[in-house]
PDB file of N, CA and C in Angstrom:
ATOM      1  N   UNK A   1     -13.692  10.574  14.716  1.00  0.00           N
ATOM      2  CA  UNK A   1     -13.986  10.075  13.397  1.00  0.00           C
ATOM      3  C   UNK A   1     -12.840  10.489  12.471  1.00  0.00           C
ATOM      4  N   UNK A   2     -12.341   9.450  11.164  1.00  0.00           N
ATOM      5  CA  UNK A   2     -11.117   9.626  10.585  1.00  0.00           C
ATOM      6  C   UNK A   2     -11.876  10.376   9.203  1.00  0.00           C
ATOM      7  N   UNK A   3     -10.950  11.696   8.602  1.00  0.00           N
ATOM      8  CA  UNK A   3     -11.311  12.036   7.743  1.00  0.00           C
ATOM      9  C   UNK A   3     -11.421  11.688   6.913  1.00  0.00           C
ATOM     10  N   UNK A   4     -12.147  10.924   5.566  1.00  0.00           N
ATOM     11  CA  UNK A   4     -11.830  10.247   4.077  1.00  0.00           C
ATOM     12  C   UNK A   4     -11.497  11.584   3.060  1.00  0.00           C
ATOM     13  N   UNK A   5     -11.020  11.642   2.483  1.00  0.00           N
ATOM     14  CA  UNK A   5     -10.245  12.321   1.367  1.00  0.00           C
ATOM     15  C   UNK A   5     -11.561  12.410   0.452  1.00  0.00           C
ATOM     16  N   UNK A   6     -11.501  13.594  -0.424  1.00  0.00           N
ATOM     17  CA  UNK A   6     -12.646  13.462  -1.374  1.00  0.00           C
ATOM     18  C   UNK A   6     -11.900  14.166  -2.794  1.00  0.00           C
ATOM     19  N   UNK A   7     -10.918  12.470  -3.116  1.00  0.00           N
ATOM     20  CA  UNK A   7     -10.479  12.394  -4.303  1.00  0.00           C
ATOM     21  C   UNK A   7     -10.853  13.626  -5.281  1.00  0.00           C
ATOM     22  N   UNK A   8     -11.784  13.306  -5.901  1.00  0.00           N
ATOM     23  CA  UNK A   8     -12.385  13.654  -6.960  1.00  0.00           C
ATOM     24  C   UNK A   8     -13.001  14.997  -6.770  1.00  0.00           C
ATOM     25  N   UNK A   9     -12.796  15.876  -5.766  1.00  0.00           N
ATOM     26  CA  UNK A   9     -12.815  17.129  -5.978  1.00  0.00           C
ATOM     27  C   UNK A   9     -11.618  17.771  -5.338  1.00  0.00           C
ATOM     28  N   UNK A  10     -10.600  16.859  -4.552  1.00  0.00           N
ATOM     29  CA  UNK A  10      -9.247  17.552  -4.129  1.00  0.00           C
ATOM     30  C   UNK A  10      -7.859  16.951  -5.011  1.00  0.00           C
ATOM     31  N   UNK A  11      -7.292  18.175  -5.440  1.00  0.00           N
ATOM     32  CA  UNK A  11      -6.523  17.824  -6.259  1.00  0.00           C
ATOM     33  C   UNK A  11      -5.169  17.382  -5.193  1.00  0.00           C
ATOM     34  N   UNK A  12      -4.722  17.652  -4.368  1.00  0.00           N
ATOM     35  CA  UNK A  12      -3.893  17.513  -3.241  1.00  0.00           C
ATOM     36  C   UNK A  12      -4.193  16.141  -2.352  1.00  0.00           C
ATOM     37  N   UNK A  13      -5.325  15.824  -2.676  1.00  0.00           N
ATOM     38  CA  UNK A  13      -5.580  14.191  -2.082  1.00  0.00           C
ATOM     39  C   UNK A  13      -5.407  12.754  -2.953  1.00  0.00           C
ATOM     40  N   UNK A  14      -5.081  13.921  -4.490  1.00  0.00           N
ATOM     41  CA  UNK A  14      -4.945  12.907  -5.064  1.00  0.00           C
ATOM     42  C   UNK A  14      -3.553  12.597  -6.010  1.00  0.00           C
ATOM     43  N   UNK A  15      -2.986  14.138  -5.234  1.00  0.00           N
ATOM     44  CA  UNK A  15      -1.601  14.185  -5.454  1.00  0.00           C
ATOM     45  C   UNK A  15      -0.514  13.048  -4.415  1.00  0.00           C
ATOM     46  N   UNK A  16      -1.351  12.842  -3.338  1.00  0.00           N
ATOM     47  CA  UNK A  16      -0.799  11.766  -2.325  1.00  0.00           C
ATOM     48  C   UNK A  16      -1.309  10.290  -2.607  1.00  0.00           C
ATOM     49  N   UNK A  17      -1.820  10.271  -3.416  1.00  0.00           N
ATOM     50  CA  UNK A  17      -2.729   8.952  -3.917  1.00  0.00           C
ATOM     51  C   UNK A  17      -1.744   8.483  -5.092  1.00  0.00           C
ATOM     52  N   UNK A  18      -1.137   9.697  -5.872  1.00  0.00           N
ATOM     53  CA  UNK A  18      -0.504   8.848  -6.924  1.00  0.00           C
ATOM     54  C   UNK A  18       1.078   8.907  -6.609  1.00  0.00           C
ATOM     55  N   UNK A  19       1.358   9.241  -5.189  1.00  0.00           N
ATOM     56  CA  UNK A  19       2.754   9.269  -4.403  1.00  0.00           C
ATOM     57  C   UNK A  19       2.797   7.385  -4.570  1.00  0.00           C
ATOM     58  N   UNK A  20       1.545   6.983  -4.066  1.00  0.00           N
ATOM     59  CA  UNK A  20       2.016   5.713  -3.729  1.00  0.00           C
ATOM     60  C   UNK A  20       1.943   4.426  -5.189  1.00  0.00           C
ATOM     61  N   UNK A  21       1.722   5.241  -6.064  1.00  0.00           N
ATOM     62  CA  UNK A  21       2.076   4.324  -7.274  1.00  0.00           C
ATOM     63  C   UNK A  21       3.310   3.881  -7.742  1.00  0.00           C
ATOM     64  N   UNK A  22       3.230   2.670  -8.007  1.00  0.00           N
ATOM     65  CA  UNK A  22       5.094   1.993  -8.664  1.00  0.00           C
ATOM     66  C   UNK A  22       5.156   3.100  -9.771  1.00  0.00           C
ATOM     67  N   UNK A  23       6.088   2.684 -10.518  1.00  0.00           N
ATOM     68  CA  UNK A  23       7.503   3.151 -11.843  1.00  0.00           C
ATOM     69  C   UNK A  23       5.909   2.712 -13.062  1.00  0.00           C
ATOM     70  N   UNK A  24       6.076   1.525 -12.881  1.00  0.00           N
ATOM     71  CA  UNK A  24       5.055   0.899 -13.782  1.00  0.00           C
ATOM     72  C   UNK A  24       3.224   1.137 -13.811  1.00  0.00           C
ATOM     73  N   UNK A  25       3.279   1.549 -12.654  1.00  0.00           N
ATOM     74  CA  UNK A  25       1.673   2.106 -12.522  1.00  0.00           C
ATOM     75  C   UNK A  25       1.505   3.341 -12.990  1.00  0.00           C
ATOM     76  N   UNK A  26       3.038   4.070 -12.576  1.00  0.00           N
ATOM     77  CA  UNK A  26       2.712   5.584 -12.941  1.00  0.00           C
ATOM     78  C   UNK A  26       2.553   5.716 -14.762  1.00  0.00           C
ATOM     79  N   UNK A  27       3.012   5.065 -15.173  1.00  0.00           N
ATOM     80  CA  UNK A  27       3.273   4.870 -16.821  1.00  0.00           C
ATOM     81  C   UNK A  27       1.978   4.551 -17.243  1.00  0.00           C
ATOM     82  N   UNK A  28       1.469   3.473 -16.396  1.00  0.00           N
ATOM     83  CA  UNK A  28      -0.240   3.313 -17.027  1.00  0.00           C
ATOM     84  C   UNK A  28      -1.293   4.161 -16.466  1.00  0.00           C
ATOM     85  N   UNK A  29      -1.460   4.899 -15.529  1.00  0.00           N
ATOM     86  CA  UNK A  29      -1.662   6.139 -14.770  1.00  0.00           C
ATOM     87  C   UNK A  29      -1.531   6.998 -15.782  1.00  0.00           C
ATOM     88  N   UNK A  30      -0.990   7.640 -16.572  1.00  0.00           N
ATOM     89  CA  UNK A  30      -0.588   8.467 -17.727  1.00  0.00           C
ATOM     90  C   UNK A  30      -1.224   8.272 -18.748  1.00  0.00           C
ATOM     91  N   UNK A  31      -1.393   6.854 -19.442  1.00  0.00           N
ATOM     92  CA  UNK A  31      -1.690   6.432 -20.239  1.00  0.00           C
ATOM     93  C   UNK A  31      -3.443   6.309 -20.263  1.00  0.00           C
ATOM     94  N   UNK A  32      -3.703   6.179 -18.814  1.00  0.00           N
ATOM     95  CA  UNK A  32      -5.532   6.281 -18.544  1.00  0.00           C
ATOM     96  C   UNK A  32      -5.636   7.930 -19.044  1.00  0.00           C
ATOM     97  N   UNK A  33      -4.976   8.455 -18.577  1.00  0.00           N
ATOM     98  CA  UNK A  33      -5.032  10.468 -18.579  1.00  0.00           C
ATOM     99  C   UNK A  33      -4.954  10.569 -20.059  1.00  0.00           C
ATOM    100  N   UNK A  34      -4.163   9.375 -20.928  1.00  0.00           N
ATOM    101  CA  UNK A  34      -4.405  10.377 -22.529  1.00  0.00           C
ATOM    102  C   UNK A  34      -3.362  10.968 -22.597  1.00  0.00           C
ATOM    103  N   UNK A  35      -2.086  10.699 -21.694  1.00  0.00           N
ATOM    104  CA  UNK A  35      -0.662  11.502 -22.427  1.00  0.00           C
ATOM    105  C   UNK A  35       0.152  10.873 -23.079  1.00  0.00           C
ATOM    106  N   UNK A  36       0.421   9.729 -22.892  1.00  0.00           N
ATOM    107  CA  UNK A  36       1.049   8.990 -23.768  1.00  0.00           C
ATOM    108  C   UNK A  36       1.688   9.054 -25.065  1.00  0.00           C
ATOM    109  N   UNK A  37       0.394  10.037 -26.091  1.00  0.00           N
ATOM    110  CA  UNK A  37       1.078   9.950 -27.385  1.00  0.00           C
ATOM    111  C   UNK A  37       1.388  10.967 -27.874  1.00  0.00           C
ATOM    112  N   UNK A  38       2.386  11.961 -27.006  1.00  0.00           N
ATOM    113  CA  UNK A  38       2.559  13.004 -28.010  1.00  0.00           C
ATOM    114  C   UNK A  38       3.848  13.361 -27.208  1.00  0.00           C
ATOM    115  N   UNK A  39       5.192  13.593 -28.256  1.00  0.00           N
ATOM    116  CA  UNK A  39       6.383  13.288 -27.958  1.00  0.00           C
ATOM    117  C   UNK A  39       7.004  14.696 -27.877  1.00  0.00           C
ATOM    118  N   UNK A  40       5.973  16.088 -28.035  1.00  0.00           N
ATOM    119  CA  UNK A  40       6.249  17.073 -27.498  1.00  0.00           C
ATOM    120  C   UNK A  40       6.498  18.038 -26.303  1.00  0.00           C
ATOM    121  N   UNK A  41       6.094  16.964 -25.386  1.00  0.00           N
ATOM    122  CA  UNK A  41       5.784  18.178 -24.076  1.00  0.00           C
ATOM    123  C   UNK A  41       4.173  18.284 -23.577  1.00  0.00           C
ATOM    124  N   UNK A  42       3.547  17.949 -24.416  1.00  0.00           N
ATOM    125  CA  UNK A  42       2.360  18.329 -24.376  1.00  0.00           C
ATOM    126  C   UNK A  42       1.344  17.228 -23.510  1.00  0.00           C
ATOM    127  N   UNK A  43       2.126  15.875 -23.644  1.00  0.00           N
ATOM    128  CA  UNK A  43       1.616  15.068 -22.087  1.00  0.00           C
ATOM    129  C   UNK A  43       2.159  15.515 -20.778  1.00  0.00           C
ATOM    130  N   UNK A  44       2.916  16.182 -20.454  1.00  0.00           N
ATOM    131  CA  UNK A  44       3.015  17.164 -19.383  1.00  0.00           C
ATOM    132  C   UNK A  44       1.431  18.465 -19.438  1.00  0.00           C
ATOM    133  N   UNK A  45       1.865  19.129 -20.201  1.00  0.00           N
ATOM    134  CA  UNK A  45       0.550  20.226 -19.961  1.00  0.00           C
ATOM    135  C   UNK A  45      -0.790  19.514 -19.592  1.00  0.00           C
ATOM    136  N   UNK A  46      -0.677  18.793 -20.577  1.00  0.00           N
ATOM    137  CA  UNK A  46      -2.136  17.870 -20.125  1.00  0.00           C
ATOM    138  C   UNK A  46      -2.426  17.692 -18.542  1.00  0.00           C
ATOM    139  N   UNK A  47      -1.087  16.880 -18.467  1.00  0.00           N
ATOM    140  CA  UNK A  47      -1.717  15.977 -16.697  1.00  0.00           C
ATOM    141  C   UNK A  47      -1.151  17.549 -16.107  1.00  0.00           C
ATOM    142  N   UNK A  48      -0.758  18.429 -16.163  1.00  0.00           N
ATOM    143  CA  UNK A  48      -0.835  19.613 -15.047  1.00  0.00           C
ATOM    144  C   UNK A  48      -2.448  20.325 -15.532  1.00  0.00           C
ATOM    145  N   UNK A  49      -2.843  20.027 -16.383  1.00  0.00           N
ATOM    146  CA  UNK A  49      -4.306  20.492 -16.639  1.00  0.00           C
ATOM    147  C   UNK A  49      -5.490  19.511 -16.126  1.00  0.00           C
ATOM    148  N   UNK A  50      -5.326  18.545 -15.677  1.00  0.00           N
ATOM    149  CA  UNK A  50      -5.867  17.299 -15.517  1.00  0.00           C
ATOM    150  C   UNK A  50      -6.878  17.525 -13.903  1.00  0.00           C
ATOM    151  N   UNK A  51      -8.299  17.384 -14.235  1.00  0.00           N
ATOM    152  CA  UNK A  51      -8.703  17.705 -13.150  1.00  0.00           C
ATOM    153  C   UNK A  51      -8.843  16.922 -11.441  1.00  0.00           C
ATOM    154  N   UNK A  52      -9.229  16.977 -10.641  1.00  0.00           N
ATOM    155  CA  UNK A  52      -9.363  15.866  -9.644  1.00  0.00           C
ATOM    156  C   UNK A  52      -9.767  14.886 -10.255  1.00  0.00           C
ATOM    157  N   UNK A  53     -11.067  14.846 -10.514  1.00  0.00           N
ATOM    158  CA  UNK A  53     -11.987  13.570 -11.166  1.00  0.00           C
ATOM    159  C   UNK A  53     -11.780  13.141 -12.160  1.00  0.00           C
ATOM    160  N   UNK A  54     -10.569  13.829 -13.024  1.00  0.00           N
ATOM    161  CA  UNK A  54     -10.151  12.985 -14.144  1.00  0.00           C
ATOM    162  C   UNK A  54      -8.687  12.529 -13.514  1.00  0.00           C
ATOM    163  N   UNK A  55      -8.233  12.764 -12.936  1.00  0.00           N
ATOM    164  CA  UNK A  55      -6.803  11.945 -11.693  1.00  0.00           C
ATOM    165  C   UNK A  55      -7.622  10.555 -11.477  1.00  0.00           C
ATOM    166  N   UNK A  56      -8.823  11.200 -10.337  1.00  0.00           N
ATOM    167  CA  UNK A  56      -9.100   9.625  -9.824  1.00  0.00           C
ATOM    168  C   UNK A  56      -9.763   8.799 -10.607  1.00  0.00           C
ATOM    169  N   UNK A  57     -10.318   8.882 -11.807  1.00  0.00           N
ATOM    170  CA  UNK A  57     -10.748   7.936 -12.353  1.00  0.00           C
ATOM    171  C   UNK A  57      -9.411   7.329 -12.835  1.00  0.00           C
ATOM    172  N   UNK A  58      -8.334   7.681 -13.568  1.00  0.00           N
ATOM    173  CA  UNK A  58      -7.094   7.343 -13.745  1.00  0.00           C
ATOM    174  C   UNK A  58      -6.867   6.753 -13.160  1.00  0.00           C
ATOM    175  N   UNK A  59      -6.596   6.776 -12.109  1.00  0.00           N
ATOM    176  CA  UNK A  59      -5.522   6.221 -10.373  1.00  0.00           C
ATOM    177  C   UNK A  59      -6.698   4.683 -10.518  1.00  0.00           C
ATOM    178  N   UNK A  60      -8.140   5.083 -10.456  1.00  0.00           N
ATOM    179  CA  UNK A  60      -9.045   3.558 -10.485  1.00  0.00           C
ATOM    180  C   UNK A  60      -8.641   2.453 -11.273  1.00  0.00           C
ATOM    181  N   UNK A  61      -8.540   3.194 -12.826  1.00  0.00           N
ATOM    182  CA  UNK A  61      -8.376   2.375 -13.731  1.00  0.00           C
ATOM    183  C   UNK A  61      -7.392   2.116 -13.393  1.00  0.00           C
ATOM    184  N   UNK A  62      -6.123   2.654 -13.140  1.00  0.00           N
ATOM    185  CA  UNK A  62      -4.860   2.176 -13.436  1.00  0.00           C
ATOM    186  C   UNK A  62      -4.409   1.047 -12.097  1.00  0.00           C
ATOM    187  N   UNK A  63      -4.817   0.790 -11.305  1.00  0.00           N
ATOM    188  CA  UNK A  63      -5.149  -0.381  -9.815  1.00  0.00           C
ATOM    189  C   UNK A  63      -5.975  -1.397 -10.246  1.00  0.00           C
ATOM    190  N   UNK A  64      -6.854  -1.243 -11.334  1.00  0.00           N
ATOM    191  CA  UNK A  64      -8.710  -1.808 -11.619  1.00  0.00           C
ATOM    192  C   UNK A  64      -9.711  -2.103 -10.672  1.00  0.00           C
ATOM    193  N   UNK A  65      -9.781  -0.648 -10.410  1.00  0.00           N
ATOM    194  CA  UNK A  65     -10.805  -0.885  -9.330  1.00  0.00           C
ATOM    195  C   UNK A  65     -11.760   0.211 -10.263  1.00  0.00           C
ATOM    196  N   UNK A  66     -11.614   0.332 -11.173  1.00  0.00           N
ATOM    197  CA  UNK A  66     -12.785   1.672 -11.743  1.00  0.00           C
ATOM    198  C   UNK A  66     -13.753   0.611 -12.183  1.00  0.00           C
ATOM    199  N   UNK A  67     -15.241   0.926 -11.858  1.00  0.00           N
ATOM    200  CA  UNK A  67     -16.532   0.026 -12.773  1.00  0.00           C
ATOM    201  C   UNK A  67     -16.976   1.113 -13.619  1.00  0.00           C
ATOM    202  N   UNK A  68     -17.404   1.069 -14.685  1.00  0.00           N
ATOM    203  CA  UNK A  68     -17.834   1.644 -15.510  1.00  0.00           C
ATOM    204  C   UNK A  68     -19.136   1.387 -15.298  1.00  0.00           C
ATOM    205  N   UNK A  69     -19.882   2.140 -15.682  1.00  0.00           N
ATOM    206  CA  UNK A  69     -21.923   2.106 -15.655  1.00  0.00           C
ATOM    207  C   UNK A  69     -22.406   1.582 -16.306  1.00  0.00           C
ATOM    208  N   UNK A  70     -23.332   0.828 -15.827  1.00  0.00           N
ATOM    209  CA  UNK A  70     -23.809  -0.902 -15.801  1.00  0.00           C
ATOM    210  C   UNK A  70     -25.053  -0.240 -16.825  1.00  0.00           C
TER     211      UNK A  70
END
């Protein structure tokens, strides 16, 4: 049996998840996380503070595969 990854509580599964994002995904990838607007440094601290489950909901949205609750 093949192992599935469990995103949203491994931060290392989802460090290989956003390996395979383009130039342009990674930019909107960022922009789901909330770093975008601050021209200090401080969208870095963020996404190194950024938890699994707030990665993979990111990585969802930013593909559109995230559903939001119906």
């Amino acid at each position: 049996m093949r192992h599935v990854p469990q995103y949203v509580y491994d931060l290392n599964a989802m460090h290989q998840a956003e390996k395979s994002l383009t130039h342009d995904q990674h930019i909107d990838y960022m922009e789901h996380l909330g770093m975008c607007s601050d021209d200090y440094g401080h969208k870095v601290w963020a996404y190194v503070q950024a938890t699994a489950a707030q990665r993979a909901e990111a990585f969802l949205r930013t593909i559109g595969k995230w559903e939001d609750d119906k």
